[in-house]
Protein backbone atom coordinates (compact mmCIF):
# COMPACT_ATOMS: atom_id res chain seq x y z
CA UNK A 1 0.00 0.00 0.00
CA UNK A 2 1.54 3.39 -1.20
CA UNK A 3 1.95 6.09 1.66
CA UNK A 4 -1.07 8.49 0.68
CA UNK A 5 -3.40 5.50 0.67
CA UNK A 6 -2.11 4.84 4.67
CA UNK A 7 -2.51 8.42 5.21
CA UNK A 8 -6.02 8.42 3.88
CA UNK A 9 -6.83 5.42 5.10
CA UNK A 10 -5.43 7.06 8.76
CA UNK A 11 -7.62 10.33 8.63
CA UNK A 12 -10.84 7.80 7.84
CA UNK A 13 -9.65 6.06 10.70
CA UNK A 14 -9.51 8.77 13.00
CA UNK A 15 -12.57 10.86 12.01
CA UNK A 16 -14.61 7.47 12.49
CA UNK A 17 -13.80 7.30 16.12
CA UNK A 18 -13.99 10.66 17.19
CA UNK A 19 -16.80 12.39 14.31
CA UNK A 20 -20.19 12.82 16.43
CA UNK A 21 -23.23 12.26 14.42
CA UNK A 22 -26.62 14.09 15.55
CA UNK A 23 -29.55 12.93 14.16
CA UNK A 24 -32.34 15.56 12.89
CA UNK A 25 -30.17 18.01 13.30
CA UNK A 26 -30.80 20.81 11.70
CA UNK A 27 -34.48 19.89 10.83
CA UNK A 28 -36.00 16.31 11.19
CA UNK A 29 -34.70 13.98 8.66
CA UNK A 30 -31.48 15.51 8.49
CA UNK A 31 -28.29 13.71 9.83
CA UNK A 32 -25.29 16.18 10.81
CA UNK A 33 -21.66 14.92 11.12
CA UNK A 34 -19.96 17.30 13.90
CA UNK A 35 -16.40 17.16 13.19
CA UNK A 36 -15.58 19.07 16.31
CA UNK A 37 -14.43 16.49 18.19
CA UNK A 38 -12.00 15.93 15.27
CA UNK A 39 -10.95 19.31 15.55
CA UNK A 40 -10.00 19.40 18.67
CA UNK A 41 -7.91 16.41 19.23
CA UNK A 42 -4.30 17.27 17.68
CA UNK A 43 -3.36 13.67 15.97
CA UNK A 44 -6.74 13.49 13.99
CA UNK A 45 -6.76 17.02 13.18
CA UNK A 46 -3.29 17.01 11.58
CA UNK A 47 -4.22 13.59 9.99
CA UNK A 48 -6.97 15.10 8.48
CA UNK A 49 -5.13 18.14 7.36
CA UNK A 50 -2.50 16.20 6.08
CA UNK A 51 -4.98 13.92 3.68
CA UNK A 52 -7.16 17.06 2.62
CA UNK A 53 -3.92 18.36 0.86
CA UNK A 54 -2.14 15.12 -0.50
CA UNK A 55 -2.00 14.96 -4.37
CA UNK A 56 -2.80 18.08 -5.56
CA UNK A 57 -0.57 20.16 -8.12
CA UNK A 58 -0.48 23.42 -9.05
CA UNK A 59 -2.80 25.25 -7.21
CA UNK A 60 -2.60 29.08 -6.05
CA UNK A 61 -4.72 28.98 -3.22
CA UNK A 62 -7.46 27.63 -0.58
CA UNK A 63 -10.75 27.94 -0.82
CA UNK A 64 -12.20 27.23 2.21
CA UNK A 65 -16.35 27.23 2.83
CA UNK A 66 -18.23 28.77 5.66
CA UNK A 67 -17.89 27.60 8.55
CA UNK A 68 -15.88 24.39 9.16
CA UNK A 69 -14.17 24.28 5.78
CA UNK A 70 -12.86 27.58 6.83
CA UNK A 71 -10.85 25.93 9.53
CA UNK A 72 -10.05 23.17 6.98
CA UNK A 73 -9.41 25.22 4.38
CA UNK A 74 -6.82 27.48 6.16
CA UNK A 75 -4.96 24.52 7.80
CA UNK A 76 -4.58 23.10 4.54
CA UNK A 77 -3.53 26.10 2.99
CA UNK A 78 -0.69 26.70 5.88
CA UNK A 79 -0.03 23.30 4.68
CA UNK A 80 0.83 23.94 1.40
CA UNK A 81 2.34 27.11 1.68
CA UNK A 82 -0.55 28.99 0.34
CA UNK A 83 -3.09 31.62 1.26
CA UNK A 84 -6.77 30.94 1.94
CA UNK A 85 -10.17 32.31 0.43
CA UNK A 86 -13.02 32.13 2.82
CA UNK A 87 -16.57 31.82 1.34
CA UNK A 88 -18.79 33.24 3.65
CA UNK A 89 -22.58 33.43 3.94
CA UNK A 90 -24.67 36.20 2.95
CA UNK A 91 -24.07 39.27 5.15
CA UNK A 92 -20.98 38.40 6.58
CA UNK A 93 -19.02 40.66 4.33
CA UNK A 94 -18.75 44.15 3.38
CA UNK A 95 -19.85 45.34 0.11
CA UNK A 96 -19.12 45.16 -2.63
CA UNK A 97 -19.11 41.18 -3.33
CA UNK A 98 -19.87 38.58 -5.43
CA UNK A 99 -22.43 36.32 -4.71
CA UNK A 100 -24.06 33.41 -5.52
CA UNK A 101 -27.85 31.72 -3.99
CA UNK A 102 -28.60 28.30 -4.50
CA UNK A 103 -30.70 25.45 -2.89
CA UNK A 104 -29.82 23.24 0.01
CA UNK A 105 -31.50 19.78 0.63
CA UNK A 106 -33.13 22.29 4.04
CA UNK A 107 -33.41 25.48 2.11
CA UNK A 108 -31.67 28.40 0.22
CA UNK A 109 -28.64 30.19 0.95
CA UNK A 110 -26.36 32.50 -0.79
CA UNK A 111 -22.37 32.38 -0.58
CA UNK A 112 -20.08 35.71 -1.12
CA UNK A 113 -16.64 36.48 -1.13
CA UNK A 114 -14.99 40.39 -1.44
CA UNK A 115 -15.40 42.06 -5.18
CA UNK A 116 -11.94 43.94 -4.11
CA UNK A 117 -8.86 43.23 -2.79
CA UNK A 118 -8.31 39.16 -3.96
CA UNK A 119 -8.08 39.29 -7.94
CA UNK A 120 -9.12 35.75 -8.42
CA UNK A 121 -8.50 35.79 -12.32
CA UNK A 122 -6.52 33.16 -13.42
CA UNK A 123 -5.49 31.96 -10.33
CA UNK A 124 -6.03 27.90 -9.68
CA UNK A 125 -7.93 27.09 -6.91
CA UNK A 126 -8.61 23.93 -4.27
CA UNK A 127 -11.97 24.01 -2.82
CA UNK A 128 -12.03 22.25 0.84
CA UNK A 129 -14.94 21.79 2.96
CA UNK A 130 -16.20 19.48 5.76
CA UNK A 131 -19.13 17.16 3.64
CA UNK A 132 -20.24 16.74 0.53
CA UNK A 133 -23.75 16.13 0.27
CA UNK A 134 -26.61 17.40 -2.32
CA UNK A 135 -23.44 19.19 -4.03
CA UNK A 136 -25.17 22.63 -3.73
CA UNK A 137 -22.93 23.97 -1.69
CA UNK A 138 -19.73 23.34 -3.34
CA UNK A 139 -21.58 23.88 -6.87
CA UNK A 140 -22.53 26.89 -6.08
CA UNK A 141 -18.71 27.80 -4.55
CA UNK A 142 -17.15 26.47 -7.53
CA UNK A 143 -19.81 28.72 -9.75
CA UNK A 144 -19.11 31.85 -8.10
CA UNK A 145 -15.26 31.41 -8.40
CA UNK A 146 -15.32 30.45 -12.14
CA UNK A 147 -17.18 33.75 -12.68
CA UNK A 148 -14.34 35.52 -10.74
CA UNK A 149 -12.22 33.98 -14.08
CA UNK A 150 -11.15 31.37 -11.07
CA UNK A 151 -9.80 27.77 -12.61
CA UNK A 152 -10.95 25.05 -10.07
CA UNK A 153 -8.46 22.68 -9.31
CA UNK A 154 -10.25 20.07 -7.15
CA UNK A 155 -12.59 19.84 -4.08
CA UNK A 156 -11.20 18.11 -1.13
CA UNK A 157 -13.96 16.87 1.85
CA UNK A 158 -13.70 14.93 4.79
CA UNK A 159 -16.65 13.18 3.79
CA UNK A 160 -19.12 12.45 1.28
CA UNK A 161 -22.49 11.21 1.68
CA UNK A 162 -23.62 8.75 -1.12
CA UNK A 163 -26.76 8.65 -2.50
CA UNK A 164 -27.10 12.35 -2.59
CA UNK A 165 -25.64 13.28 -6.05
CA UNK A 166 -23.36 15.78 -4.56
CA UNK A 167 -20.58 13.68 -6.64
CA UNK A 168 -22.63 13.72 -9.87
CA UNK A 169 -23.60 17.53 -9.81
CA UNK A 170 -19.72 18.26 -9.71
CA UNK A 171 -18.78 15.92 -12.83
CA UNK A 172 -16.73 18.19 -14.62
CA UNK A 173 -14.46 18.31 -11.16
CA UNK A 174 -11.76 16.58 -9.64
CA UNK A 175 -13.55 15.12 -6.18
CA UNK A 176 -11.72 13.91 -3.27
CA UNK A 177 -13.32 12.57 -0.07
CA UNK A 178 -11.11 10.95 2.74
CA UNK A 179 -14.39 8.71 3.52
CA UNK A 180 -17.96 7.92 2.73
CA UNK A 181 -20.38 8.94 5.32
């Protein structure tokens, strides 16, 4: 077994035995992963961090996606050498910004990041987040940047839930989960 496959197969490991799952959470039907307990414990943390980032090329910078890709996405980023984009919710930012709305498998939201001050044109970018599920989300993410002239790289998660179609909605992109939900 090659080393990223242990180092995958380490950060699965590790987010199995300490990932909290809360059932109808946020709204009845719903099951939410909390990955704080990940978080806070150094080894699977850095495990994580470490498998988020393995195997990509060529990438300018971190994308990271309100609110625990954020932490994710920076980590990763440090990792790399790289600086981090955080895509915030609606309201979070000062004007002007770009911004996209979309639908979640609960609702609607809208994602932003700044209209000044990060010229994303050109530059090659590695989306990380916590779960992929319906694919909204990280669609919409990976929307918004391409219309900033953004190239998307990849998307990195911690997990993916199957039988969603978050995979399918992001065909035309490179998807990498560290374990299926």
């Amino acid at each position: 077994m090659d080393e990223s496959r242990k180092q995958i197969e380490r950060a699965h490991a590790l987010v199995e035995a300490r990932a909290r799952r809360v059932q109808d959470f946020p709204e009845p039907g719903v099951e939410f992963l909390d990955l704080t307990p990940v978080l806070a414990d150094a080894e699977a943390f850095g495990a994580v961090i470490d498998a988020l980032g393995l195997g990509w090329a060529d990438i300018d910078l971190v994308a990271g996606l309100d609110a625990r890709g954020f932490l994710l996405g920076a980590a990763v980023a440090r990792e790399l050498g790289l600086g981090v984009l955080a895509i915030r919710k609606a309201g979070k930012l000062p004007p002007p910004v770009h911004s996209r709305t979309y639908s979640l498998e609960y609702g609607e939201a809208t994602l932003e990041i700044p209209a000044e001050g990060v010229d994303l044109r050109g530059r090659r970018i590695l989306i990380v987040d916590d779960v992929l599920a319906t694919g909204g989300t990280v669609g919409a993410s990976i929307e918004l940047l391409e219309e900033c002239g953004a190239e998307i790289v990849g998307v990195s998660v911690v997990l993916e839930v199957p039988g969603l179609g978050g995979r399918d909605k992001l065909s035309s992109t490179t998807v990498r989960s560290l374990s299926e939900s």
